[in-house]
N, C-alpha and C. Protein backbone atom coordinates (compact mmCIF):
# COMPACT_ATOMS: atom_id res chain seq x y z
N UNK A 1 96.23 195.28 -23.54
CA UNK A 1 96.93 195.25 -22.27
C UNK A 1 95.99 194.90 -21.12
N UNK A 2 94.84 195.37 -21.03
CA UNK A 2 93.63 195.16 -20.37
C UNK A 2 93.52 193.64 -20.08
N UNK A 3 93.29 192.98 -20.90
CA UNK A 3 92.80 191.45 -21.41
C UNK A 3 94.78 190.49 -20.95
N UNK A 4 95.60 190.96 -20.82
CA UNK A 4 96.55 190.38 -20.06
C UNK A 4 97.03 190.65 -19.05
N UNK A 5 96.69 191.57 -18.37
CA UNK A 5 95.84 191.91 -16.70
C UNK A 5 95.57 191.26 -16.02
N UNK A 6 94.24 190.33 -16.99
CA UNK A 6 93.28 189.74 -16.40
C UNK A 6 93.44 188.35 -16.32
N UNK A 7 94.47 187.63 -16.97
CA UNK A 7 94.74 186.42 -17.35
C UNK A 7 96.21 186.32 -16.71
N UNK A 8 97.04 187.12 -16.27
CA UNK A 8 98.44 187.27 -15.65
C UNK A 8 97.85 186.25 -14.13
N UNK A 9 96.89 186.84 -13.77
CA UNK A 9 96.91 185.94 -12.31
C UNK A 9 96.71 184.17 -12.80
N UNK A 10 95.97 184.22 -13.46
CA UNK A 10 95.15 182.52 -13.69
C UNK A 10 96.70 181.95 -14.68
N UNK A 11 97.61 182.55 -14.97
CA UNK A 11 98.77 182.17 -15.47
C UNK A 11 99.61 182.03 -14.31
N UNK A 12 99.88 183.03 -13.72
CA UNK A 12 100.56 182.49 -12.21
C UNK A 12 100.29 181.41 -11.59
N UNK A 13 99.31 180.91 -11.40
CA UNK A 13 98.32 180.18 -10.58
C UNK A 13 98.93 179.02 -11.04
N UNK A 14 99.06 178.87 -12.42
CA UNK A 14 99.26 177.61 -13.29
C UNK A 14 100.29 177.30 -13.01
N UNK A 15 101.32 177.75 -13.00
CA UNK A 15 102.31 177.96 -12.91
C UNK A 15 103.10 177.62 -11.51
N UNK A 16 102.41 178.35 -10.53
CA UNK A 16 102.65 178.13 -8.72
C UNK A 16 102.09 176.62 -8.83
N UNK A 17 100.88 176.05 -9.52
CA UNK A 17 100.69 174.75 -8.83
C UNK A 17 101.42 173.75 -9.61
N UNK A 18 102.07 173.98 -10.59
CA UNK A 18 102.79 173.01 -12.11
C UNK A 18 104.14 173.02 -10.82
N UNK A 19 104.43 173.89 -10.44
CA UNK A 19 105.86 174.01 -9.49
C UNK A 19 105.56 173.22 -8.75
N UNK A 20 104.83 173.25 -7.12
CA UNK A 20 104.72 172.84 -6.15
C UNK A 20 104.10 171.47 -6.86
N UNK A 21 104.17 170.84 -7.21
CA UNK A 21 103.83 169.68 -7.91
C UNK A 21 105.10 168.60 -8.59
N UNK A 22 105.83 169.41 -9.05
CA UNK A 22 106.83 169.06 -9.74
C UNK A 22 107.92 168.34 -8.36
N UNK A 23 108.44 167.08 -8.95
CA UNK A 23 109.31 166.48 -7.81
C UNK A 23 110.62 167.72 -8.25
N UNK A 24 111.17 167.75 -7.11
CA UNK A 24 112.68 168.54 -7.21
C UNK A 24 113.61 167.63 -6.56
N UNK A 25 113.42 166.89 -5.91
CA UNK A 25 114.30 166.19 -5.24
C UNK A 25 114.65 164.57 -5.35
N UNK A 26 113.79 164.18 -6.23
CA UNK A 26 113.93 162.77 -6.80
C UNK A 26 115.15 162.88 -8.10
N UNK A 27 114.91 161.55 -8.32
CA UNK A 27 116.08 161.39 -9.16
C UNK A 27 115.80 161.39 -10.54
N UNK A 28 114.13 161.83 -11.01
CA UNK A 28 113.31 161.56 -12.05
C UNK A 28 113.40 162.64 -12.45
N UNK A 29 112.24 162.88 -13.97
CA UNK A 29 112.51 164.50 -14.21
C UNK A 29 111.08 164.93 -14.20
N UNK A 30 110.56 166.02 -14.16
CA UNK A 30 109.30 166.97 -13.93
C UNK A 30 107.99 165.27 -14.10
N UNK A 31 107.25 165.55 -13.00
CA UNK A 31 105.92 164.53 -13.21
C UNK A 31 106.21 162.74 -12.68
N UNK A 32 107.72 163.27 -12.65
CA UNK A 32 107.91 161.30 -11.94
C UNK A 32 107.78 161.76 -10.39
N UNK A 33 107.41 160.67 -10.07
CA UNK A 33 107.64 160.63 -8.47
C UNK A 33 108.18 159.77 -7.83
N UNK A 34 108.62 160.42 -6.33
CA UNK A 34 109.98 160.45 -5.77
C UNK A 34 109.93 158.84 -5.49
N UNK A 35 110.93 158.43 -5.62
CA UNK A 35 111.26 156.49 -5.06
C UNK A 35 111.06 156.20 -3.87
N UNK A 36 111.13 157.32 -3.04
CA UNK A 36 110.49 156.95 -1.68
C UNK A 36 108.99 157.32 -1.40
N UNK A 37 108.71 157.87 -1.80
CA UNK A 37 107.64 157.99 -1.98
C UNK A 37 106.69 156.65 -2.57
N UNK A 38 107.62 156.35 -3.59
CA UNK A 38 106.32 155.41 -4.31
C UNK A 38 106.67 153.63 -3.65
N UNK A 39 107.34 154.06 -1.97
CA UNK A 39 107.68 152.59 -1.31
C UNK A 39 106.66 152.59 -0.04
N UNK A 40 105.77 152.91 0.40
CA UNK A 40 105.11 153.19 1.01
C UNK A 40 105.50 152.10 2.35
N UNK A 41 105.77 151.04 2.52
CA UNK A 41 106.53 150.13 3.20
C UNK A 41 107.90 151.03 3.88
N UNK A 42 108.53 151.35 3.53
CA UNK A 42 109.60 152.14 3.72
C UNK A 42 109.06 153.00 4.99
N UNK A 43 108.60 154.12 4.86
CA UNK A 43 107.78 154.80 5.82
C UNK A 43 106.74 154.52 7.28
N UNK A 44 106.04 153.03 6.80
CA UNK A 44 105.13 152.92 7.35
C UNK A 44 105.27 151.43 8.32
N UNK A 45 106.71 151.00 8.08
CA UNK A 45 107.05 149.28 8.33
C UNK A 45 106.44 148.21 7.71
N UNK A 46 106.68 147.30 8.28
CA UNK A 46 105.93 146.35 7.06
C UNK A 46 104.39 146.14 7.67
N UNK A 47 103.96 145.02 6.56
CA UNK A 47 102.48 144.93 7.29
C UNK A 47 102.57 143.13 6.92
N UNK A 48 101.73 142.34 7.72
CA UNK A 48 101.72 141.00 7.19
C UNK A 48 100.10 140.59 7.84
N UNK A 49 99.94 139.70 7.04
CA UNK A 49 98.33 138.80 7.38
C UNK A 49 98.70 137.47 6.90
N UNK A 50 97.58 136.83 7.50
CA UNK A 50 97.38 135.30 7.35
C UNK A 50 96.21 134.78 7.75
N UNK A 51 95.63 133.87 7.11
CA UNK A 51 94.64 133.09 7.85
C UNK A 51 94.28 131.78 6.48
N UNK A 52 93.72 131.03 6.82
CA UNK A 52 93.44 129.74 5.81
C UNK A 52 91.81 129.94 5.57
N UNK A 53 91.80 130.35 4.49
CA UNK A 53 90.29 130.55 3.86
C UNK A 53 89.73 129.27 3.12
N UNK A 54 89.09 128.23 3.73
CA UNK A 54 88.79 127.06 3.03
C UNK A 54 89.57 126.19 2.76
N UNK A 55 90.80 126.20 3.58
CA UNK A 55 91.61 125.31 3.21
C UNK A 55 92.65 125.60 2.49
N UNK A 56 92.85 126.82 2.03
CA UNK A 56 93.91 127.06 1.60
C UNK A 56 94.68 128.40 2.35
N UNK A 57 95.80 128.38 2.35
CA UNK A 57 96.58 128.92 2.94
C UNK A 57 96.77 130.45 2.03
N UNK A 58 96.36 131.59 2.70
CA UNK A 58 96.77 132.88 2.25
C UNK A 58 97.53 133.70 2.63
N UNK A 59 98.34 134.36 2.88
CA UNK A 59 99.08 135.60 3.03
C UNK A 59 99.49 136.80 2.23
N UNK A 60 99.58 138.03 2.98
CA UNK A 60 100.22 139.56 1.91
C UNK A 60 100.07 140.07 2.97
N UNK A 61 100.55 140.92 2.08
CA UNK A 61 101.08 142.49 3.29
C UNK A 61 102.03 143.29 2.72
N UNK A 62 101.29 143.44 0.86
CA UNK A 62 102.36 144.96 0.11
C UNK A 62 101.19 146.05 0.48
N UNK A 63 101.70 146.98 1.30
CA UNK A 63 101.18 148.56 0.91
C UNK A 63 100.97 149.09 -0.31
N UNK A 64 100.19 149.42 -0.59
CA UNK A 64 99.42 150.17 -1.90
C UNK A 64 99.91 151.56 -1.89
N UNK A 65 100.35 152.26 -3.00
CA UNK A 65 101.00 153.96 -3.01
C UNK A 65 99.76 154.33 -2.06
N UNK A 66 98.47 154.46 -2.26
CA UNK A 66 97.61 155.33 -1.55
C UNK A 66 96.70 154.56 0.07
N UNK A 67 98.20 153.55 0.80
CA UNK A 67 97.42 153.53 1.89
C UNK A 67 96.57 152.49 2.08
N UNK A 68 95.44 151.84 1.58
CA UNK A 68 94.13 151.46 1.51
C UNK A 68 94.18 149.66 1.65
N UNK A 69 95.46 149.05 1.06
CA UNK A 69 95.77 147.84 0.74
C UNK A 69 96.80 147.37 2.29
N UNK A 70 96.19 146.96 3.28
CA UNK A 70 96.97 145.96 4.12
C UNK A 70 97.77 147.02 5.08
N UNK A 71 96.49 148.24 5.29
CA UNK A 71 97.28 149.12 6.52
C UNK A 71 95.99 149.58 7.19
N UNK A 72 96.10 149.47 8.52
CA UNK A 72 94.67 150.30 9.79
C UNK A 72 94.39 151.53 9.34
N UNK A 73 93.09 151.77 9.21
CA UNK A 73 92.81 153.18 9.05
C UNK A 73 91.40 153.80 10.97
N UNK A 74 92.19 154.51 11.90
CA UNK A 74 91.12 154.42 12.46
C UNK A 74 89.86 155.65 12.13
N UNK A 75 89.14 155.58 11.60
CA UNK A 75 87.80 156.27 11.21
C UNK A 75 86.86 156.74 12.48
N UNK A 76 86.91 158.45 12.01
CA UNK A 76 86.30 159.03 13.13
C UNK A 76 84.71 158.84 12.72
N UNK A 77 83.80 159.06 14.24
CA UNK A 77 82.12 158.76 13.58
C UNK A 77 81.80 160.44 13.77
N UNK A 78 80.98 160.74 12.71
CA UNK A 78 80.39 161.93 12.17
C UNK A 78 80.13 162.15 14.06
N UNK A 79 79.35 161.61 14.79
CA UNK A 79 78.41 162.12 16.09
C UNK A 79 79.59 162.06 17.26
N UNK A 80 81.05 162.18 16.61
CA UNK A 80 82.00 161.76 17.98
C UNK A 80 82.19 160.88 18.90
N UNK A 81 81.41 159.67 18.48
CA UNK A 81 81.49 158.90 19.13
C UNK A 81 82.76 157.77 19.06
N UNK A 82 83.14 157.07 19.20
CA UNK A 82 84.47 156.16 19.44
C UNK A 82 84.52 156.00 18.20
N UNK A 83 85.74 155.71 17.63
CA UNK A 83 86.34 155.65 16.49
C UNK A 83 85.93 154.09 15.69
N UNK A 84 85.82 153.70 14.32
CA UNK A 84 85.91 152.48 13.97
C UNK A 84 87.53 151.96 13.27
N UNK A 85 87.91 151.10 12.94
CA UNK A 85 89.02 150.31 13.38
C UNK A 85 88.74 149.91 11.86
N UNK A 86 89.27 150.02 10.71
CA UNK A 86 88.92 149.94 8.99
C UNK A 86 90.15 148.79 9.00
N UNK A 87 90.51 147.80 8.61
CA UNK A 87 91.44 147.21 8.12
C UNK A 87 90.28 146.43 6.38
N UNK A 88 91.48 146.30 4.99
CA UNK A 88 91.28 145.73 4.14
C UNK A 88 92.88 144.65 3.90
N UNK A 89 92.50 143.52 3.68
CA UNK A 89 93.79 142.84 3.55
C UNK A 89 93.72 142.26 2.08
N UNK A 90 94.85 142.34 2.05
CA UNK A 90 94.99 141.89 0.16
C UNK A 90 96.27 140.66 0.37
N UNK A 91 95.83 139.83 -0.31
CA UNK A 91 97.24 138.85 -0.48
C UNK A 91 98.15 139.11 -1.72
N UNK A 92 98.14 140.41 -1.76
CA UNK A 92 99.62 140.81 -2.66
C UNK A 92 100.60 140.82 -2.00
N UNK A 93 101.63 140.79 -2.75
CA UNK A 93 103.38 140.48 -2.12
C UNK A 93 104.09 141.92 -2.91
N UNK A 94 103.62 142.79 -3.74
CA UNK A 94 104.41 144.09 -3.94
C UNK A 94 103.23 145.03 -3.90
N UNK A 95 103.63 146.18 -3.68
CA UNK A 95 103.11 147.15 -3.66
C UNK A 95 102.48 147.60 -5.15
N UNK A 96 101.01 148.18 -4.91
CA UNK A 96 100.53 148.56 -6.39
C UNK A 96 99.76 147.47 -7.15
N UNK A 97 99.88 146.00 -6.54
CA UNK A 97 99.82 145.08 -7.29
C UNK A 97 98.44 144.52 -7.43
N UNK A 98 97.82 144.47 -8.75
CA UNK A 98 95.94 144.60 -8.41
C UNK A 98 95.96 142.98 -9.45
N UNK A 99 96.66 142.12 -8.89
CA UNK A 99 96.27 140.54 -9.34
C UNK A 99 96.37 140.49 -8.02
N UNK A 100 95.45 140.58 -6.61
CA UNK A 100 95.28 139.65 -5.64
C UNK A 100 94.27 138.62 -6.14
N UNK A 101 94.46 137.41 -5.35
CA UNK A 101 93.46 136.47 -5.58
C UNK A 101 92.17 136.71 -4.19
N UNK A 102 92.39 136.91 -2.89
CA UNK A 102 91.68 137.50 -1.81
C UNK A 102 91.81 138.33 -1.31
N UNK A 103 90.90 139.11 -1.12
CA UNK A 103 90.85 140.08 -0.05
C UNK A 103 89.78 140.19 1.15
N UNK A 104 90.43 140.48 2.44
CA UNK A 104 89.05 140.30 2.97
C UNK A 104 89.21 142.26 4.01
N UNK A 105 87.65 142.71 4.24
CA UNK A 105 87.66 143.65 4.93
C UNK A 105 87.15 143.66 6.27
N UNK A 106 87.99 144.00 7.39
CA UNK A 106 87.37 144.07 8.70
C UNK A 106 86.79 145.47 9.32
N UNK A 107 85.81 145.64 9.64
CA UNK A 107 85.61 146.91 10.62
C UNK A 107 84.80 146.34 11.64
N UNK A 108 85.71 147.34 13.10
CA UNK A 108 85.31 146.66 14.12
C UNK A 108 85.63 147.97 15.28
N UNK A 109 84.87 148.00 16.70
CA UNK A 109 85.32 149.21 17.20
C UNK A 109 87.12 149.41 17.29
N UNK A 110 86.91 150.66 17.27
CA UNK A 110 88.54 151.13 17.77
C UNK A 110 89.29 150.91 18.39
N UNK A 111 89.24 149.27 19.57
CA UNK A 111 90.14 149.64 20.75
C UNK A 111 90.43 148.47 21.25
N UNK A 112 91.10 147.71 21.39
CA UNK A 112 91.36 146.34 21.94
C UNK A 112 90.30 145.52 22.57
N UNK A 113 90.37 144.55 22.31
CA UNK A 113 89.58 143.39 22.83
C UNK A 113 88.81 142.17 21.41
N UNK A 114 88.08 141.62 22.26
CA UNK A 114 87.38 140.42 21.75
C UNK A 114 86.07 141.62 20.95
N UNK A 115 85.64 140.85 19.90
CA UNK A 115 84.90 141.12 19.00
C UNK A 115 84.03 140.36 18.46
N UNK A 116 82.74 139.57 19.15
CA UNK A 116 81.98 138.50 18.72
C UNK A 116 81.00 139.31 17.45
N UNK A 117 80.40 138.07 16.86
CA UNK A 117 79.17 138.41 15.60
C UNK A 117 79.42 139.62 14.67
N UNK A 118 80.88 139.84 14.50
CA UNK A 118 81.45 140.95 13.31
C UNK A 118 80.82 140.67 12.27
N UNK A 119 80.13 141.67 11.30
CA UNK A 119 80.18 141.86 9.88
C UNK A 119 81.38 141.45 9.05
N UNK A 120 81.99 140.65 8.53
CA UNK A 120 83.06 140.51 7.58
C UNK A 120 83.01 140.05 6.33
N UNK A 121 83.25 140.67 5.15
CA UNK A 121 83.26 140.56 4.24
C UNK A 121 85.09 139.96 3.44
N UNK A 122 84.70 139.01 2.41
CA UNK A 122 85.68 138.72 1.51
C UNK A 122 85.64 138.47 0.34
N UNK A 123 85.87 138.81 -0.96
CA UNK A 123 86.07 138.50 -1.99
C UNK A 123 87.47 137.96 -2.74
N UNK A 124 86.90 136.63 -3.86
CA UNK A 124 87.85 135.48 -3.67
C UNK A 124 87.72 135.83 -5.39
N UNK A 125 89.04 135.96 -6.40
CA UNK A 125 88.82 135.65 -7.43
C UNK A 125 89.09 134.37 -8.06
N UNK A 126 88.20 133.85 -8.55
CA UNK A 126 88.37 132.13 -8.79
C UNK A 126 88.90 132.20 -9.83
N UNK A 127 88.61 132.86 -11.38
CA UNK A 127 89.63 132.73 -12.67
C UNK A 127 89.20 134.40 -13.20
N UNK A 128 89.93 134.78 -14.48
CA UNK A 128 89.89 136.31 -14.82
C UNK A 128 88.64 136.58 -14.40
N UNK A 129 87.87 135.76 -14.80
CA UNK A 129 86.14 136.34 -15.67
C UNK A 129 85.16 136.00 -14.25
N UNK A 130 85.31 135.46 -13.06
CA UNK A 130 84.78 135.16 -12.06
C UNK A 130 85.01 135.25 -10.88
N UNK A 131 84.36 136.08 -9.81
CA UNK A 131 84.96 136.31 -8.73
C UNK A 131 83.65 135.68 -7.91
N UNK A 132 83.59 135.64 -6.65
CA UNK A 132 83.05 135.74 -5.44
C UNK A 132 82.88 136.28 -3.96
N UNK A 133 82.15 137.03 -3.49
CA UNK A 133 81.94 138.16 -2.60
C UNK A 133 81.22 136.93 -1.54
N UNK A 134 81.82 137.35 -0.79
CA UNK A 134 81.27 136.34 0.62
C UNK A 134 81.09 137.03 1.87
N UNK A 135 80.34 137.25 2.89
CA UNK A 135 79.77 137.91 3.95
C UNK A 135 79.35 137.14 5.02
N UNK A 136 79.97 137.06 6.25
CA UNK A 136 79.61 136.80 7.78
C UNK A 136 78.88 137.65 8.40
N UNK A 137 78.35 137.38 9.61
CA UNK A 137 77.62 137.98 10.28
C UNK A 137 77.86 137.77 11.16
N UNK A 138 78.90 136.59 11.40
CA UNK A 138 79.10 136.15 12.90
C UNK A 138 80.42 135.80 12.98
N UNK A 139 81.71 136.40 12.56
CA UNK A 139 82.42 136.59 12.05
C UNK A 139 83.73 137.11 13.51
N UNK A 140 84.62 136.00 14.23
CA UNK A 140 85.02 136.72 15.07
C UNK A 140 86.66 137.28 15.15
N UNK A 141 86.56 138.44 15.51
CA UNK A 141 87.88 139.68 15.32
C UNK A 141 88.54 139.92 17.05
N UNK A 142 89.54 139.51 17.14
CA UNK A 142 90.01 140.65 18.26
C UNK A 142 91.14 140.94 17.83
N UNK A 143 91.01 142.18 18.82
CA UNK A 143 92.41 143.27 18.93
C UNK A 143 93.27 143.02 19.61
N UNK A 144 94.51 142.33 19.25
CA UNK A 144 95.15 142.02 20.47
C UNK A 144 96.41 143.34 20.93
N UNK A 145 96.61 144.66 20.29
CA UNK A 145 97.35 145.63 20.61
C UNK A 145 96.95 146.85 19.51
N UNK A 146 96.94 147.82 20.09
CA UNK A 146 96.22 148.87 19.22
C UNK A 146 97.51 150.25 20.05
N UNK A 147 98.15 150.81 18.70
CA UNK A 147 98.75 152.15 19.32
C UNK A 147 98.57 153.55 17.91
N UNK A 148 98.95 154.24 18.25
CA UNK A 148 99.11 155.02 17.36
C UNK A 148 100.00 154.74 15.96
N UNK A 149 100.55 153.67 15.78
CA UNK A 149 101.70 153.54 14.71
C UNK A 149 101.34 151.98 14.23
N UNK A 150 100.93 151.13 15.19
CA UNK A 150 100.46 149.25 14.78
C UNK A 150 99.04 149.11 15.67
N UNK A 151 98.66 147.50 14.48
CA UNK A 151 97.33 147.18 15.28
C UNK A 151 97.85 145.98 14.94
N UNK A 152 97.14 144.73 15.68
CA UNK A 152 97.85 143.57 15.15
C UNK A 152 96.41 142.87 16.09
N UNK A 153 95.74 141.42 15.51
CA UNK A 153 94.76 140.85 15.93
C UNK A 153 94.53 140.12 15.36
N UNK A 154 93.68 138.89 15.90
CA UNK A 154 92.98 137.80 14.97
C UNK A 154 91.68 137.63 14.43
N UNK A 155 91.50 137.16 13.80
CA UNK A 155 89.99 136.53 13.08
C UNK A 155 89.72 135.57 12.33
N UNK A 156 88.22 135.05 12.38
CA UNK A 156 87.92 133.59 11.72
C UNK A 156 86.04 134.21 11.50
N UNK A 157 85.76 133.01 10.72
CA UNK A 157 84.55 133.15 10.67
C UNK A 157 84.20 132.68 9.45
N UNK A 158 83.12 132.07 9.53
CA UNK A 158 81.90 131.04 8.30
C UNK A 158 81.26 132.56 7.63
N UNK A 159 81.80 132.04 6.31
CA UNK A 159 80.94 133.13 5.51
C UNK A 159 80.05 132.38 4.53
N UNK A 160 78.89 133.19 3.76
CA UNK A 160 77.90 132.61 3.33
C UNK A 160 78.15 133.42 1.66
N UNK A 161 77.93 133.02 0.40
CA UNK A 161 77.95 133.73 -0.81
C UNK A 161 76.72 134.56 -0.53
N UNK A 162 77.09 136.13 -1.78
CA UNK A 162 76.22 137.10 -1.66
C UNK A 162 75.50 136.18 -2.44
N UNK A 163 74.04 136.92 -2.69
CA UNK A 163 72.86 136.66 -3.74
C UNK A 163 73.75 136.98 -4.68
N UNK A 164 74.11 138.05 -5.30
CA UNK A 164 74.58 138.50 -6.35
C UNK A 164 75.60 137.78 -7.31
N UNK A 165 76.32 136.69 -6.75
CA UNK A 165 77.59 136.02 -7.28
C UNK A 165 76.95 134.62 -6.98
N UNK A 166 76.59 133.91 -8.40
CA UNK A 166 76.06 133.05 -8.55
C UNK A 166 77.01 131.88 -8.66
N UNK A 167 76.97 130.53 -8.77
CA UNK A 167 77.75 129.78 -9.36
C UNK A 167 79.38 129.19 -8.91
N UNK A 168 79.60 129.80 -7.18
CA UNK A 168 80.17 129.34 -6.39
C UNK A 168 79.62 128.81 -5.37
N UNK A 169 81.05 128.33 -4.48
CA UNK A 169 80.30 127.42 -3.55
C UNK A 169 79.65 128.37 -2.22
N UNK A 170 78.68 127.43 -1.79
CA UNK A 170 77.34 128.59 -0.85
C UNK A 170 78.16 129.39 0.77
N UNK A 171 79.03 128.38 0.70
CA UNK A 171 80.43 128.89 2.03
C UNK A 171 81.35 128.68 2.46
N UNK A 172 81.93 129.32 2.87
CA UNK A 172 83.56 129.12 2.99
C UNK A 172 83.69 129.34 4.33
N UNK A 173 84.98 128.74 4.71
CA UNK A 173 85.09 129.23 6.55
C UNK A 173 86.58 129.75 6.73
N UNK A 174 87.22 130.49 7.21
CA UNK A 174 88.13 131.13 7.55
C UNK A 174 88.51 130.83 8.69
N UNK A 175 89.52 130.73 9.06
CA UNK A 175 90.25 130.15 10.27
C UNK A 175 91.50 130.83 10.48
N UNK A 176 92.18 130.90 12.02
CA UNK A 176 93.92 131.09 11.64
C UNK A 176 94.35 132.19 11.37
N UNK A 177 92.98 133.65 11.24
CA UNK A 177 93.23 134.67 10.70
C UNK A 177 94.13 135.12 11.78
N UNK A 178 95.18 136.15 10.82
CA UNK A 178 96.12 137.18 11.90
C UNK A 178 97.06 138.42 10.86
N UNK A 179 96.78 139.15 11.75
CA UNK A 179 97.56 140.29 10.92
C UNK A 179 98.09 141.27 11.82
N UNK A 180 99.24 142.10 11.28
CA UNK A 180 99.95 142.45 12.06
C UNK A 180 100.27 144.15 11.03
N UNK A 181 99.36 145.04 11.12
CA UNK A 181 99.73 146.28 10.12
C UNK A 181 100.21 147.47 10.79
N UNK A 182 100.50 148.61 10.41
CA UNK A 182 100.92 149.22 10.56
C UNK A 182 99.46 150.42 10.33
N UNK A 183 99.56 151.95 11.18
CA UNK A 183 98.16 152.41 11.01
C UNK A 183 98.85 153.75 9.85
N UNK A 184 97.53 153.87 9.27
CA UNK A 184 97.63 154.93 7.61
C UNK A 184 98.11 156.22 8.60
N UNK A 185 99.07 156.98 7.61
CA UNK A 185 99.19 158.26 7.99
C UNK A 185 98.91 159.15 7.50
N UNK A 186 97.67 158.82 6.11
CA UNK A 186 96.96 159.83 5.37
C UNK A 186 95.29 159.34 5.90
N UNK A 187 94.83 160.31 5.69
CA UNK A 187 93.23 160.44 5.89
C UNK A 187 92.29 159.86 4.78
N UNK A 188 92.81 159.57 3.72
CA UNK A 188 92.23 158.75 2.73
C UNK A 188 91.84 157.68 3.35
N UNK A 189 90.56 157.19 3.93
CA UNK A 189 89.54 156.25 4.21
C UNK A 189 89.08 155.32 3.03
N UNK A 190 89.64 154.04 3.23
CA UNK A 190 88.70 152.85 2.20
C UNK A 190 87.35 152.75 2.26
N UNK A 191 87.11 152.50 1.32
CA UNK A 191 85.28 152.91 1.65
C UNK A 191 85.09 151.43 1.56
């Protein structure tokens, strides 16, 4: 009796979190999750981008279940100082969907305006077995409206291949960029 005493709580426990876990209100049974839930668009409005990377014409704007894919995240700095401005854009068209062919990532301060000599990074997959990672330095971003709920702005910029990704071409230029997202309402930060 002693020895199920002691194990009655860590059985509860199991139990309280197997519950509060469990959808009750979807249309699935124990462990599916809810359909609105897994529309993340639904909640958050839509999101759209564009810009012509070398000549070819890109666009997306599906939300990812966790946030991270083609929505603003603004990122607080450890020392309190002004916030940074996280956008990642994916040219997927559904949600969840991990065959993009580009993606590119912007971070830039938090707050409207022009944005000269940005850091910007993009990676381009050319076929299964080969990708390419490309990086600016001079890379330009503005904010053209920033609120609590949308950010929406442009960008362009000459990028150069990393060292690391051999066997593409040495640069690409981006033009035409524009996107129009909606900001995360979870704290999950893209790294």
């Amino acid at each position: 009796m002693l020895q199920l005493s002691k194990i009655a709580p860590f059985v509860l426990f199991v139990l309280l979190a197997q519950t509060a876990c469990t959808n009750k209100t979807g249309t699935g049974g124990i462990g599916e999750s809810d359909p609105a839930q897994s529309q993340p668009e639904a909640s958050l409005g839509n999101a759209t981008f564009s810009a012509v990377i070398d000549g070819i014409a890109v666009s997306g704007g599906a939300i990812d279940g966790l946030q991270q894919n083609n929505v603003a995240h603004l990122v607080p700095k450890d020392d309190g100082s002004a916030s940074t401005l996280r956008l990642w854009l994916f040219d997927t068209k559904t949600p969840d969907d991990q065959n993009f062919k580009h993606s590119l990532r912007i971070e830039v301060p938090g707050k409207v305006g022009a944005n000269e000599r940005v850091h910007l990074s993009t990676h381009i997959i050319l076929s299964q077995d080969h990708s390419g990672s490309y990086y600016s330095d001079n890379g330009s971003v503005t904010i053209l409206t920033l609120s609590a709920t949308r950010v929406t702005g442009t960008f362009s910029g000459k990028f150069r291949n990393s060292p690391d990704t051999p066997n593409v071409k040495p640069q690409i230029t981006v033009t035409d960029g524009k996107f129009d997202l909606p900001m995360a309402t979870n704290k999950l930060y893209p790294m």
